[in-house]
PDB file of N, CA and C in Angstrom:
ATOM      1  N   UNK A   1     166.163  87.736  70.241  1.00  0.00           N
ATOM      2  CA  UNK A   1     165.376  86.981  71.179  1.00  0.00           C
ATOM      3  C   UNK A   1     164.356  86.154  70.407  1.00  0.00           C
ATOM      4  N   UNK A   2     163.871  85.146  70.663  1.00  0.00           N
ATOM      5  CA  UNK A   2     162.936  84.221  70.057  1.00  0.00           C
ATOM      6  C   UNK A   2     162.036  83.545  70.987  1.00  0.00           C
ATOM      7  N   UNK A   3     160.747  83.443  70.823  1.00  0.00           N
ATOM      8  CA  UNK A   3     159.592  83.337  71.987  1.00  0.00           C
ATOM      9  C   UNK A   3     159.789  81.605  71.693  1.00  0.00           C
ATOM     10  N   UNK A   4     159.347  80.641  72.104  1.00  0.00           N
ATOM     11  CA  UNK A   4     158.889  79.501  72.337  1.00  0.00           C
ATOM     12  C   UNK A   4     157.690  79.176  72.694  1.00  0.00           C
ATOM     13  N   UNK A   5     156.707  78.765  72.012  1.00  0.00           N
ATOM     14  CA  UNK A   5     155.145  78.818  72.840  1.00  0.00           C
ATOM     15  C   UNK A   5     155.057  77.366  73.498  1.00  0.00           C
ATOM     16  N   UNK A   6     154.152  77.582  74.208  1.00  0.00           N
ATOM     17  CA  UNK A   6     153.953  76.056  74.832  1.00  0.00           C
ATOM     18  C   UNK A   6     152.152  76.609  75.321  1.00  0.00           C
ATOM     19  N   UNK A   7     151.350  75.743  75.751  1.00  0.00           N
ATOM     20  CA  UNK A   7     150.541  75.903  75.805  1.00  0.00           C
ATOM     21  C   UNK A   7     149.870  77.095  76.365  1.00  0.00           C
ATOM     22  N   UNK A   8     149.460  77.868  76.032  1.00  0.00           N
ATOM     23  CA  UNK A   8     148.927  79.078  76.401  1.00  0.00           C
ATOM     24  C   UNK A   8     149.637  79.681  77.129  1.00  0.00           C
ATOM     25  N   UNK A   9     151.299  79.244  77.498  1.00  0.00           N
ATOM     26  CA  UNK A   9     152.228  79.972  77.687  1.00  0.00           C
ATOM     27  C   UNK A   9     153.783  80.154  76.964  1.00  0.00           C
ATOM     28  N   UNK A  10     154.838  80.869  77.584  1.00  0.00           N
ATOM     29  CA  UNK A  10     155.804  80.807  76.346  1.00  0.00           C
ATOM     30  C   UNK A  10     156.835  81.105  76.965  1.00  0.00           C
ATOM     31  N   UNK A  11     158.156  81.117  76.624  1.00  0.00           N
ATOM     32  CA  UNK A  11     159.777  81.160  77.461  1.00  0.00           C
ATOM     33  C   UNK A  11     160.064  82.193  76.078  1.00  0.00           C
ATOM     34  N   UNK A  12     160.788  82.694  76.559  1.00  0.00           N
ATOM     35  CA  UNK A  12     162.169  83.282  75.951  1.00  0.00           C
ATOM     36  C   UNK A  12     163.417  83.152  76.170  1.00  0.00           C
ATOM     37  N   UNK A  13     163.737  82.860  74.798  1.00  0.00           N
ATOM     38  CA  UNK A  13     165.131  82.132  74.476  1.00  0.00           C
ATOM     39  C   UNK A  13     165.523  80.824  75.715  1.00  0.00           C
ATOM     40  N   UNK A  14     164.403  80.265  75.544  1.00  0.00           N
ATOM     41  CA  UNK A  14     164.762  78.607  76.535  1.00  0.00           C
ATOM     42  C   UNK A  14     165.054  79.052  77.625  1.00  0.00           C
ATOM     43  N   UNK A  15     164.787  80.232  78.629  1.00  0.00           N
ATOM     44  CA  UNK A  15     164.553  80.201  79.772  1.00  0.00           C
ATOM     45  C   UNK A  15     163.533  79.833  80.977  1.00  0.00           C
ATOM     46  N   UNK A  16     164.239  79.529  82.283  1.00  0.00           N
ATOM     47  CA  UNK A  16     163.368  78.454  82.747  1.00  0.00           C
ATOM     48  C   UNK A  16     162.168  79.304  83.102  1.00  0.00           C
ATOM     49  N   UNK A  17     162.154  80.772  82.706  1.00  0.00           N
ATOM     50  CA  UNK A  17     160.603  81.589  83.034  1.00  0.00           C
ATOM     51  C   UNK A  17     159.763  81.397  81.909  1.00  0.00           C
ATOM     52  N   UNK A  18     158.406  81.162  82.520  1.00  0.00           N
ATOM     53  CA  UNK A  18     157.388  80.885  81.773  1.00  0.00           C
ATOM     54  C   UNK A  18     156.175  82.139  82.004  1.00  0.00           C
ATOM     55  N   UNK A  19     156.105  82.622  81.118  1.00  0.00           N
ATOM     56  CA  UNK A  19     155.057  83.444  80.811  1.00  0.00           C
ATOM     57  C   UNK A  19     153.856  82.750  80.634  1.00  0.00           C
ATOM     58  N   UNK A  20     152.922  83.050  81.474  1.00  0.00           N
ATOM     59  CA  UNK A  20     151.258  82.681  81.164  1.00  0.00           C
ATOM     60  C   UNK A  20     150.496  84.042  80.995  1.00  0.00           C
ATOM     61  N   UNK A  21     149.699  83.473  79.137  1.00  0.00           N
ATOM     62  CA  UNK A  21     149.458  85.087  78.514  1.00  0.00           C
ATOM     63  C   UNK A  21     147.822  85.076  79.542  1.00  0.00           C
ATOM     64  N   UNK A  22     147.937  85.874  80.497  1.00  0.00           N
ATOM     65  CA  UNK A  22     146.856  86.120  80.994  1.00  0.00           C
ATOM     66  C   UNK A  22     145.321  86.579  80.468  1.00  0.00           C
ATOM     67  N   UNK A  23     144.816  86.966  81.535  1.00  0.00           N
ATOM     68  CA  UNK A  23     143.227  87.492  80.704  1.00  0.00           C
ATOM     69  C   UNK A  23     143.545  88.813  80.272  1.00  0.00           C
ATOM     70  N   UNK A  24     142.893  89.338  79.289  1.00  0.00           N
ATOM     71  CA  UNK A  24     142.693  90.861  78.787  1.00  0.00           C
ATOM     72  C   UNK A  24     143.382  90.737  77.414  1.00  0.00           C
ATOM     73  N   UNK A  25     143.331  92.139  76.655  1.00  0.00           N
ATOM     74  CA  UNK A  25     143.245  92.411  75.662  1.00  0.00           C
ATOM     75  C   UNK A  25     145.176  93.270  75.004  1.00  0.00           C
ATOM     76  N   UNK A  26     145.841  92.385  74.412  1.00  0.00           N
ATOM     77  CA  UNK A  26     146.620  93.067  73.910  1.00  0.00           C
ATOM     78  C   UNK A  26     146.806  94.980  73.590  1.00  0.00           C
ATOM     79  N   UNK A  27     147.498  95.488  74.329  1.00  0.00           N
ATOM     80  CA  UNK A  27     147.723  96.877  73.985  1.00  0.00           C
ATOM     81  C   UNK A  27     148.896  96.933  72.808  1.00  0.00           C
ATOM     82  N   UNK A  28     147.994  97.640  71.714  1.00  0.00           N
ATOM     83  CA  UNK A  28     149.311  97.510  70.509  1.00  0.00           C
ATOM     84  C   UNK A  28     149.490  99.499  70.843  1.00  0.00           C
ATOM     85  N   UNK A  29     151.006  99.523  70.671  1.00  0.00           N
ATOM     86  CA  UNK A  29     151.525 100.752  71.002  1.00  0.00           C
ATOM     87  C   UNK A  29     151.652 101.702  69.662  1.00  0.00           C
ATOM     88  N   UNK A  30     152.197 100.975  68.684  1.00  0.00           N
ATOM     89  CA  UNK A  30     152.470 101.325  67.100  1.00  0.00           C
ATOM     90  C   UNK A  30     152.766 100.017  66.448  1.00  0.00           C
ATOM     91  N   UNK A  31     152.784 100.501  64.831  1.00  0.00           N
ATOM     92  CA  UNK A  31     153.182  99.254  64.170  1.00  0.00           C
ATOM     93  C   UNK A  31     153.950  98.310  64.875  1.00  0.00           C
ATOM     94  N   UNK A  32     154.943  98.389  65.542  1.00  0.00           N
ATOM     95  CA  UNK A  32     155.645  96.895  65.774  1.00  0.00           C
ATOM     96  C   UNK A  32     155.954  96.739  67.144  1.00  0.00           C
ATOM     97  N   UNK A  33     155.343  97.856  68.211  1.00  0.00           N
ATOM     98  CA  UNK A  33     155.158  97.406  69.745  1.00  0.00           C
ATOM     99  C   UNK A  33     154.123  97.281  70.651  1.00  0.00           C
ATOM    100  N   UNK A  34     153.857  96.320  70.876  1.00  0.00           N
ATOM    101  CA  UNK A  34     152.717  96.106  72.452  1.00  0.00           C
ATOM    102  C   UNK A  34     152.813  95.733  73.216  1.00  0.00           C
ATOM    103  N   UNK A  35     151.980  95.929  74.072  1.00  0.00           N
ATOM    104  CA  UNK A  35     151.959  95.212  75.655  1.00  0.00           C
ATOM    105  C   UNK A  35     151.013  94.076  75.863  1.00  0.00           C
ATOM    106  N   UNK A  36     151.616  93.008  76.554  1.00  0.00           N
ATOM    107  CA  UNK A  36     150.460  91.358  76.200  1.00  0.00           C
ATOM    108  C   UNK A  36     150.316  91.295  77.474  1.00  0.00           C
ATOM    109  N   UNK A  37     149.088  91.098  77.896  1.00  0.00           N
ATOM    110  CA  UNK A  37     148.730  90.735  79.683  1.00  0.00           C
ATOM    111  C   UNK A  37     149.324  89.334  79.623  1.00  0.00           C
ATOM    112  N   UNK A  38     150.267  89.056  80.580  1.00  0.00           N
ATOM    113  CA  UNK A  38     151.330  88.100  81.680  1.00  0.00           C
ATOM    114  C   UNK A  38     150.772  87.803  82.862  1.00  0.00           C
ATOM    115  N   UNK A  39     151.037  86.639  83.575  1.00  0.00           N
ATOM    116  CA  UNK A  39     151.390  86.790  84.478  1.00  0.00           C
ATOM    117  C   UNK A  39     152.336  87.473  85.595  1.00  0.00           C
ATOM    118  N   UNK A  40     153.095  87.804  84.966  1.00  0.00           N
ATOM    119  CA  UNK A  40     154.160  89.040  85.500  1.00  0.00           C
ATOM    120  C   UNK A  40     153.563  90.660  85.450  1.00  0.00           C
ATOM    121  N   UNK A  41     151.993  90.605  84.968  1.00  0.00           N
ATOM    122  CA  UNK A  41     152.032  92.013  84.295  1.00  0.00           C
ATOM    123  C   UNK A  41     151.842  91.961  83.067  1.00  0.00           C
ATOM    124  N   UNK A  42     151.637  93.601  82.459  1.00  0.00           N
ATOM    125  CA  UNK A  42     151.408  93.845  81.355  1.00  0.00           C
ATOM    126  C   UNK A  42     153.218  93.631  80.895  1.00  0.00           C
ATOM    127  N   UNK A  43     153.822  93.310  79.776  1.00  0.00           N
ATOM    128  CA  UNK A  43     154.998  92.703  79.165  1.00  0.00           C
ATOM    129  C   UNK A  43     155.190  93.369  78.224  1.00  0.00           C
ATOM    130  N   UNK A  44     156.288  94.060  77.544  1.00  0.00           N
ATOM    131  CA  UNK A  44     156.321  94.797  77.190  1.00  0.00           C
ATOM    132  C   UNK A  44     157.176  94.164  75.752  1.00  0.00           C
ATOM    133  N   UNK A  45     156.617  94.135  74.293  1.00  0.00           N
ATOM    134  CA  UNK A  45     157.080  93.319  73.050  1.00  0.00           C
ATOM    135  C   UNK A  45     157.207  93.783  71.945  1.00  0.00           C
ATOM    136  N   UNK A  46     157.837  93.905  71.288  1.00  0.00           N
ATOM    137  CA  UNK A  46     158.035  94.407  69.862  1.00  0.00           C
ATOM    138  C   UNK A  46     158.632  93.016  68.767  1.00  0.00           C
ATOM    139  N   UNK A  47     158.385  93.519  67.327  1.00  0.00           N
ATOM    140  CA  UNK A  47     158.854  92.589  66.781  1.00  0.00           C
ATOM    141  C   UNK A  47     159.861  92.312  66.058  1.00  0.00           C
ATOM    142  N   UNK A  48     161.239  92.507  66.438  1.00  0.00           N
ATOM    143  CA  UNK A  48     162.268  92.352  66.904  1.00  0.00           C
ATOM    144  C   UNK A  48     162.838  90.870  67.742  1.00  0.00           C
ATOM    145  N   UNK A  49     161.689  90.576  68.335  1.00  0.00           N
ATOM    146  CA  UNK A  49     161.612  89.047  68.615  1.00  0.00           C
ATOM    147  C   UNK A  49     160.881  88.169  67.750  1.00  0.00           C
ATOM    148  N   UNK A  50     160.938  87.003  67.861  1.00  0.00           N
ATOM    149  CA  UNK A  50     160.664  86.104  66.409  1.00  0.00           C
ATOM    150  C   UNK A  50     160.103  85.385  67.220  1.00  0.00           C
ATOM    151  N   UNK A  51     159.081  84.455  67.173  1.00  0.00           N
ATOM    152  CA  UNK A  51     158.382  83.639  68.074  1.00  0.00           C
ATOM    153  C   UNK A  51     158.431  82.486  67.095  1.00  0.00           C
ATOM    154  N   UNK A  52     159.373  81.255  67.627  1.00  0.00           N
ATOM    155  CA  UNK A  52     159.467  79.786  66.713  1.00  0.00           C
ATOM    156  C   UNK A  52     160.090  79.773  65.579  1.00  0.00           C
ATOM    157  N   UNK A  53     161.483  81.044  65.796  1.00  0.00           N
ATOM    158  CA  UNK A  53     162.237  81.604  64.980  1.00  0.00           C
ATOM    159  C   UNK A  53     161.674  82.725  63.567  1.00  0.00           C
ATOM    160  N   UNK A  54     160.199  82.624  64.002  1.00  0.00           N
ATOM    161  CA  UNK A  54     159.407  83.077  62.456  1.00  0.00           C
ATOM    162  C   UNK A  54     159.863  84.497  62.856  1.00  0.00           C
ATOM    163  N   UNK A  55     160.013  85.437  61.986  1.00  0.00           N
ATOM    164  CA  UNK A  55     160.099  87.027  61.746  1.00  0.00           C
ATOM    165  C   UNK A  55     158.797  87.860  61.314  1.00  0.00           C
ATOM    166  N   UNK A  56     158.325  88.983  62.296  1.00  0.00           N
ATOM    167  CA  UNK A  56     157.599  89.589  61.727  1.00  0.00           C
ATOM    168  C   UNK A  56     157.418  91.307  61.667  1.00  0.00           C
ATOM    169  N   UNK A  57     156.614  91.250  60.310  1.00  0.00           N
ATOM    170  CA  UNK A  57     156.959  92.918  59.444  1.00  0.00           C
ATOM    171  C   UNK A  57     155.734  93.771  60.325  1.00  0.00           C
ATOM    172  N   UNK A  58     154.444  93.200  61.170  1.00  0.00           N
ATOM    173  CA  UNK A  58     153.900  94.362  62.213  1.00  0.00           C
ATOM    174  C   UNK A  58     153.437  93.755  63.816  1.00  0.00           C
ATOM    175  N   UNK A  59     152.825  94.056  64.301  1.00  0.00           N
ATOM    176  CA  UNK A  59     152.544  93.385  65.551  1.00  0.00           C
ATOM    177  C   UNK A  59     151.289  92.770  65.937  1.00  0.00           C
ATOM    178  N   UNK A  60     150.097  93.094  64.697  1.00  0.00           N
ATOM    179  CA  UNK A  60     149.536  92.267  64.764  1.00  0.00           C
ATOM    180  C   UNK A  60     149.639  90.809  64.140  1.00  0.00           C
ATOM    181  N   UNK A  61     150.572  90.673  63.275  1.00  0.00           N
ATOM    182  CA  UNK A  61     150.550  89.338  62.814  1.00  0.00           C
ATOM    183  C   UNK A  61     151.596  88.605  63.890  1.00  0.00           C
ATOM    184  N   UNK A  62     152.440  89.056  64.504  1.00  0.00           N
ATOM    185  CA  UNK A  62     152.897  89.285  65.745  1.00  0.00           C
ATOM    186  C   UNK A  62     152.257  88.327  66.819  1.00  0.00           C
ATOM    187  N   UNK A  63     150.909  89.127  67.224  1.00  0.00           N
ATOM    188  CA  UNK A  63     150.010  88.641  68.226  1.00  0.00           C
ATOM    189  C   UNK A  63     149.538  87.556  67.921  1.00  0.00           C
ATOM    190  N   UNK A  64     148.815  87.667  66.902  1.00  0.00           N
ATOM    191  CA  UNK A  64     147.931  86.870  66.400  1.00  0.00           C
ATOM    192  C   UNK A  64     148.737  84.814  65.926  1.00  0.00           C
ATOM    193  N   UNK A  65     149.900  85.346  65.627  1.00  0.00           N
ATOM    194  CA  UNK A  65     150.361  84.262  65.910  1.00  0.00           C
ATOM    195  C   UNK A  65     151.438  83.933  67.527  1.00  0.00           C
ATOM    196  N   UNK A  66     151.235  84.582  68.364  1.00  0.00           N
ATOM    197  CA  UNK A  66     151.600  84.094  69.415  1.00  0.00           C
ATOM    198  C   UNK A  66     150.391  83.364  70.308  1.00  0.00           C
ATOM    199  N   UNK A  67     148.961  84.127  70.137  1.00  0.00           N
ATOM    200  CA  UNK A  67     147.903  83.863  70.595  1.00  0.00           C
ATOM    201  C   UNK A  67     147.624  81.831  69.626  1.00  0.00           C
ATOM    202  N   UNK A  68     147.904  81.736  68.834  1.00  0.00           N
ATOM    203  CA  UNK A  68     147.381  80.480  68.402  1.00  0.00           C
ATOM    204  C   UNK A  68     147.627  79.123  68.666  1.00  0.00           C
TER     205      UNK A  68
END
C-alpha cells in the first residue's frame, strides 16, 4: 500500500477516499504501528505502507513525514 499526501490530507493507493488527518495526537502502538486521528476515526497504520513510495524502518519517522 502507498499513502499519497495532498494537503493535510491523503488517499491510499489512488483511491477516491480521502483521509483528513484530524485534530489530536498520534497513538504510536510499538516500533512500527499507530493510530493517526482521521476523519473516519482513529486509523489504524503500520509501516508496511510507504507514503510517496518512500519506505520506513520505525513509525515515527513514519509520522513525522506524513504530518509534513
Amino acid at each position: 500500500m502507498n499513502i499519497t499526501k495532498n494537503n493535510n490530507s491523503f488517499q491510499l493507493d489512488g483511491l477516491p477516499i480521502t483521509y483528513t488527518i484530524a485534530e489530536g495526537t498520534p497513538l504510536i502502538l510499538c516500533e512500527t504501528q499507530c493510530h493517526i486521528p482521521t476523519n473516519f476515526g482513529e486509523t489504524f497504520f503500520d509501516t508496511s505502507i510507504t507514503i510517496e513510495g518512500q519506505s520506513f524502518e520505525n513509525i515515527e519517522d513514519w509520522i513525522t513525514e506524513l504530518y509534513k
